[in-house]
PDB file of N, CA and C in Angstrom:
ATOM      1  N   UNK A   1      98.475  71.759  61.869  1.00  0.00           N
ATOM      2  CA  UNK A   1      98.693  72.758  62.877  1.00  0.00           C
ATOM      3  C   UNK A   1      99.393  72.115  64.075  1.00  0.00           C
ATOM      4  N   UNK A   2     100.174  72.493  64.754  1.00  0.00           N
ATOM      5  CA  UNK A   2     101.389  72.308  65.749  1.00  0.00           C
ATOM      6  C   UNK A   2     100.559  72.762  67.027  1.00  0.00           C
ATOM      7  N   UNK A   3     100.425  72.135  67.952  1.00  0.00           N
ATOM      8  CA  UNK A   3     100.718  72.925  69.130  1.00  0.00           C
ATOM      9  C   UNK A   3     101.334  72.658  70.103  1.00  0.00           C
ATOM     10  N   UNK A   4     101.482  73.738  70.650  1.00  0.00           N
ATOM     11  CA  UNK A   4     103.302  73.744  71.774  1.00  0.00           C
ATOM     12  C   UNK A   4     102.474  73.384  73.297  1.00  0.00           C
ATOM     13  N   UNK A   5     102.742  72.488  73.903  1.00  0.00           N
ATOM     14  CA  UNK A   5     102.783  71.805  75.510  1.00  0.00           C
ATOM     15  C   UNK A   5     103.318  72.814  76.171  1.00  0.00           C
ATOM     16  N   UNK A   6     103.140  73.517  77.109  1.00  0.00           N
ATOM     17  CA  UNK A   6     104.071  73.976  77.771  1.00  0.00           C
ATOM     18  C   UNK A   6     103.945  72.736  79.357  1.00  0.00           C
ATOM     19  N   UNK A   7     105.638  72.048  79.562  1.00  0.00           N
ATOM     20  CA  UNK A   7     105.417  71.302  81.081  1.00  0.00           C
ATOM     21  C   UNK A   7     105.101  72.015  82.524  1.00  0.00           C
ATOM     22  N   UNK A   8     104.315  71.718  82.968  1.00  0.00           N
ATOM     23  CA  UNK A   8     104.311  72.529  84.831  1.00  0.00           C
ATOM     24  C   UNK A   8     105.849  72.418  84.718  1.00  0.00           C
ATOM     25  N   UNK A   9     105.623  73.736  85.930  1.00  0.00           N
ATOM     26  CA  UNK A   9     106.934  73.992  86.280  1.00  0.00           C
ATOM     27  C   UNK A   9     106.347  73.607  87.899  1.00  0.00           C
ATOM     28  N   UNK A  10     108.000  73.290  88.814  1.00  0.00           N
ATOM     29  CA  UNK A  10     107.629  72.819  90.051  1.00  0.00           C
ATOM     30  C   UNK A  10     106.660  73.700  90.737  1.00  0.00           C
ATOM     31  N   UNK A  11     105.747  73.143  91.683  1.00  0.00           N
ATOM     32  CA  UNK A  11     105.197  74.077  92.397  1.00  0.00           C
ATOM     33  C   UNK A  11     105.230  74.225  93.981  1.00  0.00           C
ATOM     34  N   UNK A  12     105.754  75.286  94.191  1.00  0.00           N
ATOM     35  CA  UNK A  12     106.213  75.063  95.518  1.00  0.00           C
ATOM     36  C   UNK A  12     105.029  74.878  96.475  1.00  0.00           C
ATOM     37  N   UNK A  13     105.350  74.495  97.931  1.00  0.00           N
ATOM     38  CA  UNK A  13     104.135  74.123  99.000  1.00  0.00           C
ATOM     39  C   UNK A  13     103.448  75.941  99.203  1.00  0.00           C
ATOM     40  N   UNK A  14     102.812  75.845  99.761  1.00  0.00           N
ATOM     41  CA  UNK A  14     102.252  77.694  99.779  1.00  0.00           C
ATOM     42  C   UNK A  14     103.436  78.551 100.687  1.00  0.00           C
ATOM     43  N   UNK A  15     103.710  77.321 102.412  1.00  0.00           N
ATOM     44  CA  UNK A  15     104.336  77.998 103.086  1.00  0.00           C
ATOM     45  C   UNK A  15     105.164  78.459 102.695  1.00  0.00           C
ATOM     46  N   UNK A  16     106.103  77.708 101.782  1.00  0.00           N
ATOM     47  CA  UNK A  16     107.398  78.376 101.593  1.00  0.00           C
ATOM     48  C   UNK A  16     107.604  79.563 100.635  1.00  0.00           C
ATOM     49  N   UNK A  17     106.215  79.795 100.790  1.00  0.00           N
ATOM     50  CA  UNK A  17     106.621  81.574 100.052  1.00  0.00           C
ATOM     51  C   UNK A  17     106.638  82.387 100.965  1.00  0.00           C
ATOM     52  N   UNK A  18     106.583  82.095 102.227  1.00  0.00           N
ATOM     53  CA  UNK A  18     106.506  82.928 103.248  1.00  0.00           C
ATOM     54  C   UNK A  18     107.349  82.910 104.189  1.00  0.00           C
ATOM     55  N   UNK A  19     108.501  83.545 103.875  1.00  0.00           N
ATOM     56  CA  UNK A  19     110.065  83.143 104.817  1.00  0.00           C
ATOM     57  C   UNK A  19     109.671  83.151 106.455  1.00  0.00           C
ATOM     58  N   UNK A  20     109.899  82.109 106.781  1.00  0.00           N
ATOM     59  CA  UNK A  20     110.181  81.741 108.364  1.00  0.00           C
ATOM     60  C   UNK A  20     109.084  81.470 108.648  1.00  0.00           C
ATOM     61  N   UNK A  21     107.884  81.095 108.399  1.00  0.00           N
ATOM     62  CA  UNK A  21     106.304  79.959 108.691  1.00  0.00           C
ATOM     63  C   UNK A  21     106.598  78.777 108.388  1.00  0.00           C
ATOM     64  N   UNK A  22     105.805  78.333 109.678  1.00  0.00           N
ATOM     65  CA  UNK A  22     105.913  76.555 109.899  1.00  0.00           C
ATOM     66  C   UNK A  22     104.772  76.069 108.580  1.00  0.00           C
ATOM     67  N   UNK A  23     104.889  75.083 108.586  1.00  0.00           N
ATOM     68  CA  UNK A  23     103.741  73.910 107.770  1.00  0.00           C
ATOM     69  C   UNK A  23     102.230  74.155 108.331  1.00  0.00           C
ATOM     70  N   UNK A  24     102.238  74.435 109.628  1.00  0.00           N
ATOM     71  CA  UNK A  24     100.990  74.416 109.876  1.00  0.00           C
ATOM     72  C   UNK A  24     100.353  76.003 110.177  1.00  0.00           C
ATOM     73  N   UNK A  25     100.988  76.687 109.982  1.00  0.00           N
ATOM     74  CA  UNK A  25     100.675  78.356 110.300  1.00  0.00           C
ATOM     75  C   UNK A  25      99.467  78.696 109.380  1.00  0.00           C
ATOM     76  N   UNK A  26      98.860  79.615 109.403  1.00  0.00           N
ATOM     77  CA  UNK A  26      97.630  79.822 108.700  1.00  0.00           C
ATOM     78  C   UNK A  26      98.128  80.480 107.720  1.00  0.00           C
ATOM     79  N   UNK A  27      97.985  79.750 106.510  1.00  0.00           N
ATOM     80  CA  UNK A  27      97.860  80.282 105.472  1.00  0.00           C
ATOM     81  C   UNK A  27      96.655  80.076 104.471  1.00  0.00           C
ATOM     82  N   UNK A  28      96.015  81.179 103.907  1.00  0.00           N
ATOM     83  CA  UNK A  28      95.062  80.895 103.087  1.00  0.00           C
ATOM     84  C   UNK A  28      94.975  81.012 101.805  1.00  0.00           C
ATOM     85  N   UNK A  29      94.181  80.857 100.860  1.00  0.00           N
ATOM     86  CA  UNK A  29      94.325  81.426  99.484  1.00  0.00           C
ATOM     87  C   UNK A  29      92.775  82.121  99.069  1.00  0.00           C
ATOM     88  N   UNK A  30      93.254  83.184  98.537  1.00  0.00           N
ATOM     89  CA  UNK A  30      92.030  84.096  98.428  1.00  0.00           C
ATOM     90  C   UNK A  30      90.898  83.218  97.141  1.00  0.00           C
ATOM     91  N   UNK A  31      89.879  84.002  97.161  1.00  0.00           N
ATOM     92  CA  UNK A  31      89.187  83.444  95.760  1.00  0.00           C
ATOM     93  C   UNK A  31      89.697  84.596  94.633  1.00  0.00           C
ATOM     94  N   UNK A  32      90.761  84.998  95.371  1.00  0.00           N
ATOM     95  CA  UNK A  32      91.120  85.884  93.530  1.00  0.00           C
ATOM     96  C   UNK A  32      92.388  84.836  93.356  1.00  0.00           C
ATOM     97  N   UNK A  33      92.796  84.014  94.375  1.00  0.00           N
ATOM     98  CA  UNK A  33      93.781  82.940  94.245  1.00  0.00           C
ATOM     99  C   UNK A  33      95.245  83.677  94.892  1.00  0.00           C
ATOM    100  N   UNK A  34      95.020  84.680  95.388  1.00  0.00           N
ATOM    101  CA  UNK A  34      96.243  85.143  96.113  1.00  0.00           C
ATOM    102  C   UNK A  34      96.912  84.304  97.343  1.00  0.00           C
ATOM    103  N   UNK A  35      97.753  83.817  97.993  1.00  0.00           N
ATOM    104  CA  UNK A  35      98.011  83.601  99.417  1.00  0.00           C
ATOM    105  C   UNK A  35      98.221  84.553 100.097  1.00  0.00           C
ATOM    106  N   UNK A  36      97.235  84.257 101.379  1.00  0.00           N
ATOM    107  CA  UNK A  36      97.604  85.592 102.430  1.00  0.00           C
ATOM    108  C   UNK A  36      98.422  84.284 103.658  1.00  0.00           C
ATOM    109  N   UNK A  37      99.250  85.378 104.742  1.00  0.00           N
ATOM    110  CA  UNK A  37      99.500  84.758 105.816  1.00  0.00           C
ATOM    111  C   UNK A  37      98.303  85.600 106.841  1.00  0.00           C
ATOM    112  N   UNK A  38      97.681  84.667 108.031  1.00  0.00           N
ATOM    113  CA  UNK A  38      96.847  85.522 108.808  1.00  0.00           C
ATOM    114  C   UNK A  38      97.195  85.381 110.107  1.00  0.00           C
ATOM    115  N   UNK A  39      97.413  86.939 110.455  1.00  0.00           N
ATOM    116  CA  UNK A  39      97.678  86.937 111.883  1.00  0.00           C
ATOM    117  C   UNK A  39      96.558  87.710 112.455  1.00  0.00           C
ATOM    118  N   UNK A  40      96.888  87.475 113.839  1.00  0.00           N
ATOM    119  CA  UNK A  40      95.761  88.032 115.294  1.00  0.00           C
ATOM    120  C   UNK A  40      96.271  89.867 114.792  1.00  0.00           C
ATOM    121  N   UNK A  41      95.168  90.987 114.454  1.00  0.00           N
ATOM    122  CA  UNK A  41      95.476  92.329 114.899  1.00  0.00           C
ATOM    123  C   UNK A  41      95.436  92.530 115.893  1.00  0.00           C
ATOM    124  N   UNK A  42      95.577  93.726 116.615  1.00  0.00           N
ATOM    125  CA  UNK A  42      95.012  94.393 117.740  1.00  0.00           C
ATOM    126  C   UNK A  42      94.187  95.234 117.428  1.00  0.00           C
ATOM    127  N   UNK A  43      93.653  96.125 116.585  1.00  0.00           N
ATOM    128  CA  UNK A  43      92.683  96.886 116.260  1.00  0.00           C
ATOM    129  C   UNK A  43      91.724  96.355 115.278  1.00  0.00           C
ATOM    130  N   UNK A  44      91.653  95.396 114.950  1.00  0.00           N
ATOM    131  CA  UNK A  44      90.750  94.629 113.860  1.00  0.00           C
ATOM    132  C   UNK A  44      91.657  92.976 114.337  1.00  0.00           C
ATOM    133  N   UNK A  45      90.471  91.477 114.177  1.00  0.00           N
ATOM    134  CA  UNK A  45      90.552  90.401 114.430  1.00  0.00           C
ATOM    135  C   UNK A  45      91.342  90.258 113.840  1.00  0.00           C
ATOM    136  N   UNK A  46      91.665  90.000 112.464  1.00  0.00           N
ATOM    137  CA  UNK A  46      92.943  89.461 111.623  1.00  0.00           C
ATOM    138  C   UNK A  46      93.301  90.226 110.523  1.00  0.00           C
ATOM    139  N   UNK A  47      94.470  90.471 110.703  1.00  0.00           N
ATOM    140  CA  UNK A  47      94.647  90.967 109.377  1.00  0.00           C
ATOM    141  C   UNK A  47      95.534  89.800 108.463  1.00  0.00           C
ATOM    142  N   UNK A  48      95.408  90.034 106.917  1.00  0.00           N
ATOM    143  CA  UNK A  48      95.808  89.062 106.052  1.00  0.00           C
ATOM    144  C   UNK A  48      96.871  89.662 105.377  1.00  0.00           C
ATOM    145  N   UNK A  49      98.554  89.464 104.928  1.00  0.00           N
ATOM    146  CA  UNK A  49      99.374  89.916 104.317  1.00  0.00           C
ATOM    147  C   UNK A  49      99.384  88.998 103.066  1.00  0.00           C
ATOM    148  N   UNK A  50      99.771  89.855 102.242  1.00  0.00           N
ATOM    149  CA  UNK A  50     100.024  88.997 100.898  1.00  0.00           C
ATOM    150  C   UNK A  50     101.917  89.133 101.182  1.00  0.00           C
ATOM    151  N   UNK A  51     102.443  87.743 100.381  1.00  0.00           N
ATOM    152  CA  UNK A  51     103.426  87.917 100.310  1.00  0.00           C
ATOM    153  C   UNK A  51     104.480  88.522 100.673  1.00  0.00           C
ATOM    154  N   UNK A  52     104.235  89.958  99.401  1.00  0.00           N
ATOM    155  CA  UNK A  52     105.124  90.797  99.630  1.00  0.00           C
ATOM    156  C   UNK A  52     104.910  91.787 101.138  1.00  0.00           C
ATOM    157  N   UNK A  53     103.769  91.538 101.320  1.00  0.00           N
ATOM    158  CA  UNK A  53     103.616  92.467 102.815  1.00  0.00           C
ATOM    159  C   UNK A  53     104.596  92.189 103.872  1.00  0.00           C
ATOM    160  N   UNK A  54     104.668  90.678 103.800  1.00  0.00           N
ATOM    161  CA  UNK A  54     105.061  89.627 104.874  1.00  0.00           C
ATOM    162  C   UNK A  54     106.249  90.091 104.668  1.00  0.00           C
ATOM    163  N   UNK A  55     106.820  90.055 103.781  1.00  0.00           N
ATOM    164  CA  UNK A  55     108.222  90.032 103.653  1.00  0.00           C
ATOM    165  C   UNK A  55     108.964  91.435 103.923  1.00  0.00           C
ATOM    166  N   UNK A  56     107.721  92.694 103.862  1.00  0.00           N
ATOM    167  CA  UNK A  56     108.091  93.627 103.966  1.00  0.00           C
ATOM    168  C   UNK A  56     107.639  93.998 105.574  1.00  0.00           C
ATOM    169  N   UNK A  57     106.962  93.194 106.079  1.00  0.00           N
ATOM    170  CA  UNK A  57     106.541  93.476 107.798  1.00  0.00           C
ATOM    171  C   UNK A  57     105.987  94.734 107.785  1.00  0.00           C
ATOM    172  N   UNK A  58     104.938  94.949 107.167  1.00  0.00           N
ATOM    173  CA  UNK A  58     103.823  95.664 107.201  1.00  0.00           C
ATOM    174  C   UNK A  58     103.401  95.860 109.101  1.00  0.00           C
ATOM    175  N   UNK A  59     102.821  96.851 109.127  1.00  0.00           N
ATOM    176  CA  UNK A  59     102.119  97.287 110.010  1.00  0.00           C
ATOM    177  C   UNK A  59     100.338  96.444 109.720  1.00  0.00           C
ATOM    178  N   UNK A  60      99.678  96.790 111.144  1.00  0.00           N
ATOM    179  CA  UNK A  60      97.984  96.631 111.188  1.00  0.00           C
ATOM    180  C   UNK A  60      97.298  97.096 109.663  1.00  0.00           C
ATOM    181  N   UNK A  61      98.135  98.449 110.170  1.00  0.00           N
ATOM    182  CA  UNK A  61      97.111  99.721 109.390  1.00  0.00           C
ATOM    183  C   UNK A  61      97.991 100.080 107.987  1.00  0.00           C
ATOM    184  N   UNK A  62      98.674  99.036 107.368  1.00  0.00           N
ATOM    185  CA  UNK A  62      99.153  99.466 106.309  1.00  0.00           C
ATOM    186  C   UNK A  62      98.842  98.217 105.156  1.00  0.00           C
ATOM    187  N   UNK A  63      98.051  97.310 105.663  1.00  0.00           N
ATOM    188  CA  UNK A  63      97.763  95.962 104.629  1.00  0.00           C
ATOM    189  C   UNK A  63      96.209  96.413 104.298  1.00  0.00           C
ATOM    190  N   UNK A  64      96.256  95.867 103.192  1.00  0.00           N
ATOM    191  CA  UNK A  64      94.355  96.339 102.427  1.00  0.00           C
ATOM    192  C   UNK A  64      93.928  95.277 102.913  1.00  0.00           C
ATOM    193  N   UNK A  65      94.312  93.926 103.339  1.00  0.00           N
ATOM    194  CA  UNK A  65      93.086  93.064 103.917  1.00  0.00           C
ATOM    195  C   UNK A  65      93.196  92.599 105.170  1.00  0.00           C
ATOM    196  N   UNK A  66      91.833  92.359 105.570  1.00  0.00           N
ATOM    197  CA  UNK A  66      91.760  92.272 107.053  1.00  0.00           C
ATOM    198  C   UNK A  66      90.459  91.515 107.002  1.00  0.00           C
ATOM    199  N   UNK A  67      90.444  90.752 108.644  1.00  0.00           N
ATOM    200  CA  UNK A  67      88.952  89.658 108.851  1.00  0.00           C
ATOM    201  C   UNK A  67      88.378  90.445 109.501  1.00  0.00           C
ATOM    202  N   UNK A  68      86.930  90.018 109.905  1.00  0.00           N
ATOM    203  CA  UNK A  68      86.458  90.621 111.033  1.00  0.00           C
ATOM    204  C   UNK A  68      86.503  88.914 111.995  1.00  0.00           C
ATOM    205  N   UNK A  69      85.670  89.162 113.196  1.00  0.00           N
ATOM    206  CA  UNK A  69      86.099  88.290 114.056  1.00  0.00           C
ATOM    207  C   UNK A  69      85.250  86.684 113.209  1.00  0.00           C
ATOM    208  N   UNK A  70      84.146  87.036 112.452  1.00  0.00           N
ATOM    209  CA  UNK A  70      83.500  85.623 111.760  1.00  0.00           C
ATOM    210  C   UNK A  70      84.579  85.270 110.967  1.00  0.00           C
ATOM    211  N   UNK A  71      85.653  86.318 110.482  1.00  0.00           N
ATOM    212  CA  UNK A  71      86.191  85.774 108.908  1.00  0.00           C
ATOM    213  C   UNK A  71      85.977  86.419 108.345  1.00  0.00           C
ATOM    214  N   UNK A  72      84.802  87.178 107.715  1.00  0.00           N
ATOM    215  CA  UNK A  72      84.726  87.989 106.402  1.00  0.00           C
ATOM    216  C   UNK A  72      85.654  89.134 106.482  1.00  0.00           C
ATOM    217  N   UNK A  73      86.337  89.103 104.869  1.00  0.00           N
ATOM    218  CA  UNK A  73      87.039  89.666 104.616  1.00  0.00           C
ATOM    219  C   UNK A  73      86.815  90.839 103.891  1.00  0.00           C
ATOM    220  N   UNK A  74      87.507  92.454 104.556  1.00  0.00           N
ATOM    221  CA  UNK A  74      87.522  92.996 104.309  1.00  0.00           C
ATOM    222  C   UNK A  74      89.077  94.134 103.581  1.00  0.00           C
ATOM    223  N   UNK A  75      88.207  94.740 102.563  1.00  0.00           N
ATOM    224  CA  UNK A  75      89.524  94.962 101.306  1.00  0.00           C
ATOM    225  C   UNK A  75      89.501  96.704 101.952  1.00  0.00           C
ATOM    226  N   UNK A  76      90.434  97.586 102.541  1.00  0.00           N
ATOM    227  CA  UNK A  76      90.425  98.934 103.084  1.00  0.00           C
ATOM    228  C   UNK A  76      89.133  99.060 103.841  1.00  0.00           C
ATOM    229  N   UNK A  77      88.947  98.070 104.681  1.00  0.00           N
ATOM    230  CA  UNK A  77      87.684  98.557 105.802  1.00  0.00           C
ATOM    231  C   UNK A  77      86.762  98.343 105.178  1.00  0.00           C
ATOM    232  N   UNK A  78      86.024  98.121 103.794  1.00  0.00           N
ATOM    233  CA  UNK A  78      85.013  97.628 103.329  1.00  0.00           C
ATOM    234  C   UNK A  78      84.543  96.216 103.412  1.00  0.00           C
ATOM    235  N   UNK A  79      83.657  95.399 103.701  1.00  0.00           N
ATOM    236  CA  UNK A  79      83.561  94.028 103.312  1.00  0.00           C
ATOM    237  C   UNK A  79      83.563  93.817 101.505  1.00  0.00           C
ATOM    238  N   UNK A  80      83.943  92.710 101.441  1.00  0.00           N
ATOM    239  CA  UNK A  80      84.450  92.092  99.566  1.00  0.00           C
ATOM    240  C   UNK A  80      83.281  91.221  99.956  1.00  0.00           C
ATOM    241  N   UNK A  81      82.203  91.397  98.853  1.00  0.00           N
ATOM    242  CA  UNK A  81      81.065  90.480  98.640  1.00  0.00           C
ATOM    243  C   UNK A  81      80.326  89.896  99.582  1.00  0.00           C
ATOM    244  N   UNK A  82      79.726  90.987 100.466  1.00  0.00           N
ATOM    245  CA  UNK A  82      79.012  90.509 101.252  1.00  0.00           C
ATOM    246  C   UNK A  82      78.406  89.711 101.348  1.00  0.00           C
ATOM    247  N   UNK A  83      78.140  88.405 102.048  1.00  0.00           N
ATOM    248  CA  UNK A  83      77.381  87.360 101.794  1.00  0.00           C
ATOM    249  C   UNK A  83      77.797  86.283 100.948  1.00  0.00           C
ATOM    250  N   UNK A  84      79.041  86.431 100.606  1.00  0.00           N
ATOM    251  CA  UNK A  84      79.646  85.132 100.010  1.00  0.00           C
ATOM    252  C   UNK A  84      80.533  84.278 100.660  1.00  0.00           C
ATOM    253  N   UNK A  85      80.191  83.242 100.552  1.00  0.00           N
ATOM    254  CA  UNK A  85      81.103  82.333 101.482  1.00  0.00           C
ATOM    255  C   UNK A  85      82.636  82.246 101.552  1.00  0.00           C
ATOM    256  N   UNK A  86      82.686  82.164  99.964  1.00  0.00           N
ATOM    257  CA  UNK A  86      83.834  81.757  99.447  1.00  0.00           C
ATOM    258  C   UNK A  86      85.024  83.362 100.386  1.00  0.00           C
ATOM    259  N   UNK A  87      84.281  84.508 100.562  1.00  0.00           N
ATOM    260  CA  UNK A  87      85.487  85.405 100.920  1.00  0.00           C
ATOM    261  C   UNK A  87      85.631  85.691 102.778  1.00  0.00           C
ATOM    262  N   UNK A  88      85.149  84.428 103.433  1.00  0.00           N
ATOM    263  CA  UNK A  88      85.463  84.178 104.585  1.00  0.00           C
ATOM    264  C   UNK A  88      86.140  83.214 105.055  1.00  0.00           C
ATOM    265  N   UNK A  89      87.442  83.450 105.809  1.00  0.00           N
ATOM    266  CA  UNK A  89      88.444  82.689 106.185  1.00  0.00           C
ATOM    267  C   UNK A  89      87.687  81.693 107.165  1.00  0.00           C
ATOM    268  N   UNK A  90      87.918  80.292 106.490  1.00  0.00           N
ATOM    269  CA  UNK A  90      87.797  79.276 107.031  1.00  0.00           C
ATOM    270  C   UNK A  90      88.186  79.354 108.965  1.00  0.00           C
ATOM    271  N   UNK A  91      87.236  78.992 110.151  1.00  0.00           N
ATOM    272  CA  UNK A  91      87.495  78.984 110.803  1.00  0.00           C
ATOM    273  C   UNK A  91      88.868  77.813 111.694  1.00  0.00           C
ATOM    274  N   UNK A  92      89.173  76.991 110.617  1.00  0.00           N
ATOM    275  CA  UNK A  92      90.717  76.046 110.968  1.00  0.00           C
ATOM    276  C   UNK A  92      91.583  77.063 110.827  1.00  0.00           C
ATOM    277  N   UNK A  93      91.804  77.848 109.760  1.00  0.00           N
ATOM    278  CA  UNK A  93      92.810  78.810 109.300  1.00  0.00           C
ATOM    279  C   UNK A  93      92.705  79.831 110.811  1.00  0.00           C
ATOM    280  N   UNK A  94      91.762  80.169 110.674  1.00  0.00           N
ATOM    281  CA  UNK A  94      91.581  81.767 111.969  1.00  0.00           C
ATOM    282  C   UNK A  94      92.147  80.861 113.308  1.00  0.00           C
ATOM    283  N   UNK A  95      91.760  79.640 113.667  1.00  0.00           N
ATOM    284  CA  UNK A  95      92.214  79.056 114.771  1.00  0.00           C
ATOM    285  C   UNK A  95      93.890  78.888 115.015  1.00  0.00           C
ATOM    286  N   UNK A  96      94.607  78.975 113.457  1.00  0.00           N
ATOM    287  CA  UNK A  96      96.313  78.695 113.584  1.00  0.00           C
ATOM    288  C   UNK A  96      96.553  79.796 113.139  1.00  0.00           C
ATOM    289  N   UNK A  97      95.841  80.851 113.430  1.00  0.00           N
ATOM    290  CA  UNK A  97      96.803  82.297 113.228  1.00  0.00           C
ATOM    291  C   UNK A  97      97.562  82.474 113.760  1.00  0.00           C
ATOM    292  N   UNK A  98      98.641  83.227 113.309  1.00  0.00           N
ATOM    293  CA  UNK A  98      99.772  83.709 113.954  1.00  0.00           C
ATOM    294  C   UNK A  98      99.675  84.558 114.965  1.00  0.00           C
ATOM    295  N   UNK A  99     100.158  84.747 116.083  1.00  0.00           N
ATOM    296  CA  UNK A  99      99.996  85.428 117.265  1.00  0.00           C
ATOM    297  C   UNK A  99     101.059  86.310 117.270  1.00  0.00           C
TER     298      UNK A  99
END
């Protein structure tokens, strides 16, 4: 029986999926393994864009995820797994949010 290797393919740094963020800008990666970029809201502490949000310059009130001011993350105004660590943004990340 044969089996086929497939080689990694390059993998880029996270920032640079996110046109025009520095190296040190907050970026996180979800535990579903998504990257969000996180910026300061004005009507909620942070909200989190995936990718394509970013690229599409989403509004506050038009991205499904958002922090509250601890970090926990919430998916349309609900909290995602209350009480789990893993779905609260590290407070280094919340400190280099984007303004």
């Amino acid at each position: 029986m044969t089996t086929k290797k497939h080689a990694a393919g390059p993998r880029r740094q996270p920032w640079r999926a996110f046109v025009g963020l520095e190296v040190g800008t907050a970026l996180w990666r979800t535990p579903e393994g998504q990257w969000v970029v996180v910026w300061r809201g004005e009507r909620v502490p942070f909200v989190l864009n995936t990718r394509s949000e970013w690229n599409r310059v989403v509004t506050e009130g038009e991205s499904a995820l958002t922090a509250d001011a601890s970090g926990r993350v919430l998916r349309n105004g609900a909290l995602i797994a209350p009480g789990d660590p893993a779905w609260i943004v590290p407070p280094e990340v919340r400190a280099n949010a984007v303004c």
